[in-house]
Structures are given as C-alpha cells and as structure tokens.
N, C-alpha and C. Protein backbone atom coordinates (compact mmCIF):
# COMPACT_ATOMS: atom_id res chain seq x y z
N UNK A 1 52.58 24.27 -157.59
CA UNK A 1 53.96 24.64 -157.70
C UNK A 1 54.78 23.68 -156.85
N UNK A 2 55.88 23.06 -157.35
CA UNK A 2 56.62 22.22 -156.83
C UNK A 2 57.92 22.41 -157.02
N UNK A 3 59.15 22.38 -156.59
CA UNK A 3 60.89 22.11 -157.01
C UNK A 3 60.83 20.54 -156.45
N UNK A 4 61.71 20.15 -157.32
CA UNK A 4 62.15 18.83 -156.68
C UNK A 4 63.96 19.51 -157.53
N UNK A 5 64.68 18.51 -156.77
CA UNK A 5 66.09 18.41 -157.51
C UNK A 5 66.57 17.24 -158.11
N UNK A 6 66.56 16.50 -158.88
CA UNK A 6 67.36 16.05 -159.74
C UNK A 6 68.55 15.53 -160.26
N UNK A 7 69.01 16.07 -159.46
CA UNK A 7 70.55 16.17 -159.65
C UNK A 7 71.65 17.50 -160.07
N UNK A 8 70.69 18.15 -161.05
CA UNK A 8 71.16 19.11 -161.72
C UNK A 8 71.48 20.64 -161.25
N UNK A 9 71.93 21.40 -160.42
CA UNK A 9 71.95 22.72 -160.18
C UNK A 9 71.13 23.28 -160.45
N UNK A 10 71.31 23.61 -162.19
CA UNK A 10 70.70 24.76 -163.21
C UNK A 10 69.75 24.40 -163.19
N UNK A 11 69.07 22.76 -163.27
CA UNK A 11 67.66 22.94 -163.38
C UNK A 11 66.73 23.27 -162.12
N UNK A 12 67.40 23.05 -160.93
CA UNK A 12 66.60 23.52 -159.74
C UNK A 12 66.74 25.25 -159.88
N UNK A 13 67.68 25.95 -160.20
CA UNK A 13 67.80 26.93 -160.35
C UNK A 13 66.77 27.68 -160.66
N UNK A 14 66.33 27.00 -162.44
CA UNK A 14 65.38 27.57 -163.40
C UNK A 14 63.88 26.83 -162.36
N UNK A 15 64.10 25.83 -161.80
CA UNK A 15 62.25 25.82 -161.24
C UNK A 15 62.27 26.74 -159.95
N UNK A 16 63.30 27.21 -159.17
CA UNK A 16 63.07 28.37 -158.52
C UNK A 16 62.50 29.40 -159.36
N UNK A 17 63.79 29.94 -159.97
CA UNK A 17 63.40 31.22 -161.00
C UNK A 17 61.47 31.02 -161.54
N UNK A 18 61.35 30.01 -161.83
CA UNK A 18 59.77 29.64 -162.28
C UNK A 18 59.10 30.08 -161.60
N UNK A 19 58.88 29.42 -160.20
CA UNK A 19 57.95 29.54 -159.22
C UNK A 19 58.11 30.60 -158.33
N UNK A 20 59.17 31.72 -158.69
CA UNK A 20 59.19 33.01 -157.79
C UNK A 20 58.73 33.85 -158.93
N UNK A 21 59.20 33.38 -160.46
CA UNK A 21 57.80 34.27 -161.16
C UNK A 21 56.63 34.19 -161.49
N UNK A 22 55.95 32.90 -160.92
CA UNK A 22 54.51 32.69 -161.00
C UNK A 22 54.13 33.57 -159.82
N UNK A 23 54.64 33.19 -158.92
CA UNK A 23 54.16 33.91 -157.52
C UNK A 23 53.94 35.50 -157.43
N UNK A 24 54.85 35.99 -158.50
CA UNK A 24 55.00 37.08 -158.23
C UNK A 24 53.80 37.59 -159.59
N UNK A 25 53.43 36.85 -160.59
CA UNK A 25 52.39 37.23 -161.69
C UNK A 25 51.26 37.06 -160.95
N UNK A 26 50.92 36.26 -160.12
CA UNK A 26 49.99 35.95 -159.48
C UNK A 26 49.03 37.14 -158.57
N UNK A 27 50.60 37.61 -157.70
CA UNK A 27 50.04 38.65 -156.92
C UNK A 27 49.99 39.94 -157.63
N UNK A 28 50.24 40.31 -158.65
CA UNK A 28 50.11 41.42 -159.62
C UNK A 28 48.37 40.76 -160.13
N UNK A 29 48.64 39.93 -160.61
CA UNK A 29 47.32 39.48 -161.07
C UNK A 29 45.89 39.60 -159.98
N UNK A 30 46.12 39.53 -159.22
CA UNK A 30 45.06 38.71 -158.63
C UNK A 30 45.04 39.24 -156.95
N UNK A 31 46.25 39.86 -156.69
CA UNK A 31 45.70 41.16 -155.86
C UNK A 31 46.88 40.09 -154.46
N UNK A 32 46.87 40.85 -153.45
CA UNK A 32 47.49 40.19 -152.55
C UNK A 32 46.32 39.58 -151.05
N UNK A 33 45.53 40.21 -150.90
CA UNK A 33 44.66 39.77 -149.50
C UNK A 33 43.83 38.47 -150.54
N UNK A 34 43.19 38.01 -149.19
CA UNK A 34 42.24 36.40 -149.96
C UNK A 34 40.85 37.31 -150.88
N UNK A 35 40.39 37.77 -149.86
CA UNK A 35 39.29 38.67 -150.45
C UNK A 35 39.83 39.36 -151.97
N UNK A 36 40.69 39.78 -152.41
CA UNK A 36 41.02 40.45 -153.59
C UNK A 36 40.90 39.28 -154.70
N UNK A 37 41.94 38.72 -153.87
CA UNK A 37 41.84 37.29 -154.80
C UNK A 37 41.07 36.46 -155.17
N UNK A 38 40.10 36.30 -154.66
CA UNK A 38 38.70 35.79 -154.96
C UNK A 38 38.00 36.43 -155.56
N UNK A 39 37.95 38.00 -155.43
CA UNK A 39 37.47 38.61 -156.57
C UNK A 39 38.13 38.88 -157.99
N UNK A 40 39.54 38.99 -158.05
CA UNK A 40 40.14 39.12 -159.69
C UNK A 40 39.98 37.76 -159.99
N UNK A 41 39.81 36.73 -159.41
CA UNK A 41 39.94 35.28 -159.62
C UNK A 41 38.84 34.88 -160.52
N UNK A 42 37.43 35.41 -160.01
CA UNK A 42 36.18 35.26 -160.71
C UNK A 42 35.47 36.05 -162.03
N UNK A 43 36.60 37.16 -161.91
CA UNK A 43 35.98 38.20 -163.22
C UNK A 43 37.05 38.28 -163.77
N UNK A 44 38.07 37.32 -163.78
CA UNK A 44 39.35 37.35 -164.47
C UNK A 44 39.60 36.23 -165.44
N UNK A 45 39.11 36.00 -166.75
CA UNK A 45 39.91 35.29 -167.28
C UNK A 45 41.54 34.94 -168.08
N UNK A 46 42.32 34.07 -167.65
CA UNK A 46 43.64 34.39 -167.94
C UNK A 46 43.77 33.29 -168.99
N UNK A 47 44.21 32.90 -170.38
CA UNK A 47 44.47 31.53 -170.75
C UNK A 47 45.51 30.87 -170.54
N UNK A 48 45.58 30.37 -170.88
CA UNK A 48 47.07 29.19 -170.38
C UNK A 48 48.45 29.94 -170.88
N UNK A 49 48.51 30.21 -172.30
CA UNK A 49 49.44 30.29 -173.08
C UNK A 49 50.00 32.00 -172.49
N UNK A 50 49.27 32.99 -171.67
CA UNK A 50 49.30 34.05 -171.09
C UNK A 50 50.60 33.75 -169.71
N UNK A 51 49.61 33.03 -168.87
CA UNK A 51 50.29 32.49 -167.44
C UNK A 51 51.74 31.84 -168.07
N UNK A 52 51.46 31.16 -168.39
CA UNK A 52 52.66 29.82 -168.63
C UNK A 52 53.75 30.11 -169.31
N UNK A 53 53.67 31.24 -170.55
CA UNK A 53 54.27 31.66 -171.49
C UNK A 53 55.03 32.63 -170.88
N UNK A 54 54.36 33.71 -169.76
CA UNK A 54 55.42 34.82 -169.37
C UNK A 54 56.00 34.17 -167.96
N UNK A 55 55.67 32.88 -167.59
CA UNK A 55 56.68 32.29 -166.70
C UNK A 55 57.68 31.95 -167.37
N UNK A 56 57.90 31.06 -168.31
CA UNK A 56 58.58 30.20 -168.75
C UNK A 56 59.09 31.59 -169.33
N UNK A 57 59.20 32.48 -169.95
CA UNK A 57 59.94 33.77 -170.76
C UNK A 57 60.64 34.35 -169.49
N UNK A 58 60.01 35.01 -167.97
CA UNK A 58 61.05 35.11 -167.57
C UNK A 58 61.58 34.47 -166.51
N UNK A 59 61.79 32.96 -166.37
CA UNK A 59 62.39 32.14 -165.61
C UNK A 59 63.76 31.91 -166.94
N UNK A 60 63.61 32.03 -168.41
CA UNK A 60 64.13 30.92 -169.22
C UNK A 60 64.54 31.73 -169.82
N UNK A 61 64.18 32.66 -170.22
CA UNK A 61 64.93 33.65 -171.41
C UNK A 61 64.78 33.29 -172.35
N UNK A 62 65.33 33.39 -174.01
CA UNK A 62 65.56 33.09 -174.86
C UNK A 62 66.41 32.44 -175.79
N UNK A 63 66.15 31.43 -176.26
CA UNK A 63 67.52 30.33 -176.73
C UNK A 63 67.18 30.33 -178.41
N UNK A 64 68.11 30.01 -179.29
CA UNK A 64 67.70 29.26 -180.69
C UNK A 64 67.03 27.91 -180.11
N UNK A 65 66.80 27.30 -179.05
CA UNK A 65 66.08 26.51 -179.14
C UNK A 65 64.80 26.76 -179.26
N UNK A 66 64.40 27.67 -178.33
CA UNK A 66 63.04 28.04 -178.01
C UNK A 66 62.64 28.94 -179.49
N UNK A 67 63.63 29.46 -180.10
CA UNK A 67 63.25 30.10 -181.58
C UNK A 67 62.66 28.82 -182.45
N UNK A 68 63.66 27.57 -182.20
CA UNK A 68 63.63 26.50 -183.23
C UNK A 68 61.89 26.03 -183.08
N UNK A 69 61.42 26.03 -181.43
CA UNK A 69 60.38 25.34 -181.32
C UNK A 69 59.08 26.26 -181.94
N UNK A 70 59.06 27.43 -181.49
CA UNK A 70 58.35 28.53 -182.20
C UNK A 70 57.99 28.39 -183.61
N UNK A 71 59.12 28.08 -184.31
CA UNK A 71 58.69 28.07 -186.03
C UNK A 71 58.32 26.51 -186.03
N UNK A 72 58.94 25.79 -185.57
CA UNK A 72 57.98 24.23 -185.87
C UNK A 72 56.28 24.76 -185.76
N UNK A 73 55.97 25.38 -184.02
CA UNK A 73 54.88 25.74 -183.98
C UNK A 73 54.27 26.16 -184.99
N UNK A 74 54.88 27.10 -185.54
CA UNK A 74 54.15 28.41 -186.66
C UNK A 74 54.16 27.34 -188.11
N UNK A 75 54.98 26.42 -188.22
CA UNK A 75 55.21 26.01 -190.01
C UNK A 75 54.08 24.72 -189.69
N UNK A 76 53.88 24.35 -188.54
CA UNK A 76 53.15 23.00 -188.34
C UNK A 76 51.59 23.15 -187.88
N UNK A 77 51.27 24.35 -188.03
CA UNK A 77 49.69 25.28 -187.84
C UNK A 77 49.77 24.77 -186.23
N UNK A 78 50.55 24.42 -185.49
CA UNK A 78 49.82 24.38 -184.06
C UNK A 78 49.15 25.19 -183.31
N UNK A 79 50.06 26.20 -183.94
CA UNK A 79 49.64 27.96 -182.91
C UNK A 79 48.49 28.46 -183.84
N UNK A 80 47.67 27.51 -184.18
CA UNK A 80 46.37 28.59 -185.15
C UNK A 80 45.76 29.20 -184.51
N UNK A 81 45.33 28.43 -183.04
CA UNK A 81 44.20 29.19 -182.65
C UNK A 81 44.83 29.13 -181.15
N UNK A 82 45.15 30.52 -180.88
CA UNK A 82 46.10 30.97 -179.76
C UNK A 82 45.04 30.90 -178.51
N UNK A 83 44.46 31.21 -178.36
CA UNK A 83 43.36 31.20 -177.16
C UNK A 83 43.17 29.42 -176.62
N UNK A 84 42.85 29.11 -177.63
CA UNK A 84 42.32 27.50 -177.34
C UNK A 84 43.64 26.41 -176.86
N UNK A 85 45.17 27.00 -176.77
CA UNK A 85 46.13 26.19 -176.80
C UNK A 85 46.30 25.63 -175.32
N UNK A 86 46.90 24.60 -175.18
CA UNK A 86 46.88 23.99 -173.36
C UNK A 86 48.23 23.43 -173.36
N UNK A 87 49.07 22.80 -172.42
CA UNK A 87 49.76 22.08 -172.08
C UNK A 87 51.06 22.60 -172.73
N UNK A 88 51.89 22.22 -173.56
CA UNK A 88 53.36 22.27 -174.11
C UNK A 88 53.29 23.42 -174.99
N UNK A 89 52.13 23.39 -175.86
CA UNK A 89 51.74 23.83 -177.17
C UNK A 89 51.93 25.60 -176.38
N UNK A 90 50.47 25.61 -175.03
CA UNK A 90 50.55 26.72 -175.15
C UNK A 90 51.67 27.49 -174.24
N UNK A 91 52.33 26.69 -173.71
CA UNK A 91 53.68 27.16 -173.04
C UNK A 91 54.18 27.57 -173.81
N UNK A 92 54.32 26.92 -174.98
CA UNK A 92 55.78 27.63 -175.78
C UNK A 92 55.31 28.60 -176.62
N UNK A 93 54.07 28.92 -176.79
CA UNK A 93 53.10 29.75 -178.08
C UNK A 93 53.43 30.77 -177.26
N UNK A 94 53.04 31.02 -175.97
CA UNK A 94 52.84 32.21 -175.32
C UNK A 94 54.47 32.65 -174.65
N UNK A 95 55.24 31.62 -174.53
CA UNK A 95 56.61 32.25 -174.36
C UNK A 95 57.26 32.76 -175.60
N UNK A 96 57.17 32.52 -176.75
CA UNK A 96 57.35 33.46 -178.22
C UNK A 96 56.48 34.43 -178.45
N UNK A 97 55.85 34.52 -177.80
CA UNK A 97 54.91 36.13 -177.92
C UNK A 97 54.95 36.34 -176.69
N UNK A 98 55.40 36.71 -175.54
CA UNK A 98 55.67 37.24 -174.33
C UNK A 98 57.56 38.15 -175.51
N UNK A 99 58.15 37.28 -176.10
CA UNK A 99 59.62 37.50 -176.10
C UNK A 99 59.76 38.56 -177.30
N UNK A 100 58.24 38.12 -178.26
CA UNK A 100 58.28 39.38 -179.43
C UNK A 100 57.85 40.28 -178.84
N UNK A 101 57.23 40.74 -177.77
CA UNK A 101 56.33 41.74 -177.22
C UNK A 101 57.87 42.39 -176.80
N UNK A 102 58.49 41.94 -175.92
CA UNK A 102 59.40 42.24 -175.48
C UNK A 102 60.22 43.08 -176.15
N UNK A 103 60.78 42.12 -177.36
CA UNK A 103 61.56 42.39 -178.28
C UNK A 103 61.35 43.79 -179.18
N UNK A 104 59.51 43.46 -179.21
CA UNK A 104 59.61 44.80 -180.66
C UNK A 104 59.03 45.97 -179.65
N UNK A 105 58.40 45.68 -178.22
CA UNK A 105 57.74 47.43 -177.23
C UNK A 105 58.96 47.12 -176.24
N UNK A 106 59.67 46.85 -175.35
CA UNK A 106 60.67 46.85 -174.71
C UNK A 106 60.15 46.01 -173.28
N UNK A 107 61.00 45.50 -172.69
CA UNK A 107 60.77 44.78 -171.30
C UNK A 107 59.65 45.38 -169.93
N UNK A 108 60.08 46.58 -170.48
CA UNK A 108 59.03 47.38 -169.38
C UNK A 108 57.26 47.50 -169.44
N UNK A 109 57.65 46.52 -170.90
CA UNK A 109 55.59 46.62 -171.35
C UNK A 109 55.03 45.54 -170.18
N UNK A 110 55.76 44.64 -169.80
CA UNK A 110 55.67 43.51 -169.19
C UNK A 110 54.70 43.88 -167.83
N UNK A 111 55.55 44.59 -166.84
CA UNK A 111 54.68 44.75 -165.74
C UNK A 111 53.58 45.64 -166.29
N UNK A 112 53.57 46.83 -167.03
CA UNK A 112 52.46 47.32 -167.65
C UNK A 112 51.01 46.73 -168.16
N UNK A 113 51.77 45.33 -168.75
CA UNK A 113 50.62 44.60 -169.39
C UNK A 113 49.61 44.06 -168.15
N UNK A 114 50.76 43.32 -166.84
CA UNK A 114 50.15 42.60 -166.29
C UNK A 114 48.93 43.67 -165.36
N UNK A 115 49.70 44.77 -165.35
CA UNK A 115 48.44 46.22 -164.47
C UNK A 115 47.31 46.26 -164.83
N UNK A 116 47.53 46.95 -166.55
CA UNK A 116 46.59 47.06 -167.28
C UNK A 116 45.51 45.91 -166.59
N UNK A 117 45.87 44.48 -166.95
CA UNK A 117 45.25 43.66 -167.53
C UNK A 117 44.04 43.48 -165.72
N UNK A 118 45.01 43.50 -164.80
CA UNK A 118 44.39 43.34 -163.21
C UNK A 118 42.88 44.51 -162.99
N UNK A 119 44.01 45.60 -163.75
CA UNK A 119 42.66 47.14 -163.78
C UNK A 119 41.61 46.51 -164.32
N UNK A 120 41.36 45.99 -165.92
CA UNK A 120 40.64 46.09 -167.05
C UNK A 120 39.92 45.09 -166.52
N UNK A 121 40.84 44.09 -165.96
CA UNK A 121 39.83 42.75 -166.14
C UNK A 121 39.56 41.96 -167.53
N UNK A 122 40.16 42.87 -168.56
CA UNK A 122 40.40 41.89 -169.69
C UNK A 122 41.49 42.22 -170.49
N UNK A 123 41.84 41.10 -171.30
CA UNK A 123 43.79 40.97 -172.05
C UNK A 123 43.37 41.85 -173.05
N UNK A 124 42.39 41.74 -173.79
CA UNK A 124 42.32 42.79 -175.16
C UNK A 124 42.32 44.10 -174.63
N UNK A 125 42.03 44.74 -173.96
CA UNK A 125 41.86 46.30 -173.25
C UNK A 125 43.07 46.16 -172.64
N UNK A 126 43.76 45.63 -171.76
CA UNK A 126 45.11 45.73 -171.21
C UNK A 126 46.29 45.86 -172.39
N UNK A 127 45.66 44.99 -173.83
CA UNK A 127 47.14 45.13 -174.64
C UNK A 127 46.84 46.26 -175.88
N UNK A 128 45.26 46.70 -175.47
CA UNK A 128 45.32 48.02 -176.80
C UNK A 128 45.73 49.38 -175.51
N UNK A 129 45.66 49.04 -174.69
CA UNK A 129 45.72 50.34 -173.91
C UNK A 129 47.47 50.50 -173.40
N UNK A 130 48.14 49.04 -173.35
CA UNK A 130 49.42 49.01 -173.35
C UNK A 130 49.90 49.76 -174.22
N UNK A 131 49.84 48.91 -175.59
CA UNK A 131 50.63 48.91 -176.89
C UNK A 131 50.50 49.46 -177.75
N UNK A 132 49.08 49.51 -177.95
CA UNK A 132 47.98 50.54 -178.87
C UNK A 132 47.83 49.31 -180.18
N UNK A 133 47.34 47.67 -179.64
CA UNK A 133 47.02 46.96 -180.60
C UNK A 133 46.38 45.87 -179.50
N UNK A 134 45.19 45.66 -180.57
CA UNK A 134 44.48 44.32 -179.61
C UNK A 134 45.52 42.96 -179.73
N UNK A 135 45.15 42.34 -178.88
CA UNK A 135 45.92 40.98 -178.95
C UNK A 135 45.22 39.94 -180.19
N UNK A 136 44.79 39.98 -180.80
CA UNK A 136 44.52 39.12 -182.05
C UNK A 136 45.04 39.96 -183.00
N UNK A 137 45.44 41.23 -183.30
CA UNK A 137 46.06 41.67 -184.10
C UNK A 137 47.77 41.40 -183.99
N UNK A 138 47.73 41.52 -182.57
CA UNK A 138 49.17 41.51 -181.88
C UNK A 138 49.77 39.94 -182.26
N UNK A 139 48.71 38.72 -182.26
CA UNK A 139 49.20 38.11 -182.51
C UNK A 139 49.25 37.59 -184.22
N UNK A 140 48.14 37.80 -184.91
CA UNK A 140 48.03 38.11 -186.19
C UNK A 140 49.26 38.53 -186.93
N UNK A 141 50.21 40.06 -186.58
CA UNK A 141 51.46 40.16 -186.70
C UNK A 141 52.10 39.46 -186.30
N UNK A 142 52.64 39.10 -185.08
CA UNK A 142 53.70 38.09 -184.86
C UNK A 142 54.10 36.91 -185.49
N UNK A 143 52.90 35.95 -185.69
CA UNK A 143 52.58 35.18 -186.62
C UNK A 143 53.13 35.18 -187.79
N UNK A 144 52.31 36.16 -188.75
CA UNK A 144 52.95 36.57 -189.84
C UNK A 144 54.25 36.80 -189.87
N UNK A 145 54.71 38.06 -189.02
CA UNK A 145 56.21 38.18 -189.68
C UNK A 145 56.74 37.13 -188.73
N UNK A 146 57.09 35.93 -188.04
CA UNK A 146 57.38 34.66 -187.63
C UNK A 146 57.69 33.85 -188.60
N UNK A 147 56.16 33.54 -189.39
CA UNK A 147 56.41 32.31 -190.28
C UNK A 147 56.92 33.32 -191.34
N UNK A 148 57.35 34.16 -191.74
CA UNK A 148 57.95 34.96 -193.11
C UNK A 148 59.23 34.73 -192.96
N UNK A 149 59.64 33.77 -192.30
CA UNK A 149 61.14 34.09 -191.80
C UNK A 149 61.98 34.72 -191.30
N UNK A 150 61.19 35.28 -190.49
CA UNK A 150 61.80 36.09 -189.44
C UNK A 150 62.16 35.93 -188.12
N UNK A 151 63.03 34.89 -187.65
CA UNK A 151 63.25 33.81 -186.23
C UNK A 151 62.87 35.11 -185.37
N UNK A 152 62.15 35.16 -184.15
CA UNK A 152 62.02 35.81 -183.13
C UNK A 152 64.06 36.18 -182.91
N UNK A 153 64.75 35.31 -182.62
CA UNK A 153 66.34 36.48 -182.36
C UNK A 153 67.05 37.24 -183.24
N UNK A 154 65.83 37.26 -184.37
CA UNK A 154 66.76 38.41 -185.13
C UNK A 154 65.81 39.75 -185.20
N UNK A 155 64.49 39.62 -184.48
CA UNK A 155 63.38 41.02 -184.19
C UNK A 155 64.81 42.20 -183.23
N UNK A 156 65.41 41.46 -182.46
CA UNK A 156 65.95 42.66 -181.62
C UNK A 156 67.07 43.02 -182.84
C-alpha cells in the first residue's frame, strides 16, 4: 500500500479512500492480533478479483465508466473465468460484481459477506449463507443478465 500525490487532490483522495478500505477488509478478514492473522492467512483463500474489486467499489463507487468497462469485459469473454482473473481484468470483474451484489441484496450484504466469509473460511459458504446463492451461480446470473443488456446502473 502506497499514496503518492501527483498533483491532483481527488486522486490522492481516492488512494486514501483505497488504502483505509483495504485496511479495514483486511482486519475483518484476517482478524486483528499477528497470531489471528497468520492463522485466517493460511486457511484462507481470497482471489484477486474479491480483494481488489470491493476496494476499488468502495473507495470509487460507481460511474458509466466503470459500467462501460464491465460490458467490454462481458462482450469481449474476459470475465469467463472469474476465479482465474489477475491484475486490471480482475479489478474491474470483481468491482461489477461487488456493485450488482450491492445493487440487487443491498449495501449491508457487504460487511455480512466479509463475516461470513472470515467464520467459514470459504467465499462459496459465506455467499450461500449470505444471500442464499453460491458464488458461481451468483456470478453465472450477473453475467447473464449483464451481457443481456442490462448496464449494472440501471439494476438499481
């Protein structure tokens, strides 16, 4: 985790906002003493597009940009295989499904998910026990009604 400034206000703004919500997924995640943390650390797998996606969702919110990049994703098969995604791909995969989650169970699933997920020790049991749908279904739908033409800002 780093800020540098730039020049820009807003963008130091948004890498605060970033790195006070990694910090804060982190310690939900992964417990607050070292000892905790070393243990959710080792029986915890998290993927990229999970971490990165509900930073960037709530440091950034939601734009028609971030809608625009979503359906490139979805019309250009990038997001096929959601688990396996890294770097840009799965930043932005997992910030459009952090924002439909949002959008279609309400904001409050959010810290729920991340509980669940610390209890369970795994994302599929944290999001059927959330939501009452595994996450390959969860994303299976999104997907679908996504590429059907349905921009993520018109779900709310």
């Amino acid at each position: 985790m780093s800020i540098y400034f730039n020049g820009s206000h807003a963008d130091l703004e948004q890498q605060i906002r970033a790195v006070l919500a990694e910090l804060l997924i982190n310690k939900i995640l992964y417990g607050g003493n070292v000892r905790e943390m070393i243990r959710n650390s080792t029986l915890l797998y998290i993927p990229e597009w999970y971490l990165q996606g509900l930073v960037k969702y709530l440091s950034e919110g939601w734009s028609t940009y971030n809608d625009n990049v979503m359906y490139d994703g979805l019309k250009s098969e990038s997001f096929s295989s959601f688990n396996r995604l890294t770097g840009r791909q799965a930043s932005a995969a997992g910030h459009a499904l952090w924002y439909y989650v949002v959008a279609t169970y309400g904001e409050s699933m959010i810290p729920n998910i991340l509980y669940m997920t610390r209890l369970t020790r795994s994302l599929d049991n944290a999001f059927v026990t959330t939501l009452g749908v595994t996450l390959d279904n969860l994303v299976m739908i999104f997907m679908s009604r996504t590429s059907a033409g349905c921009s993520c800002t018109a779900i709310r």
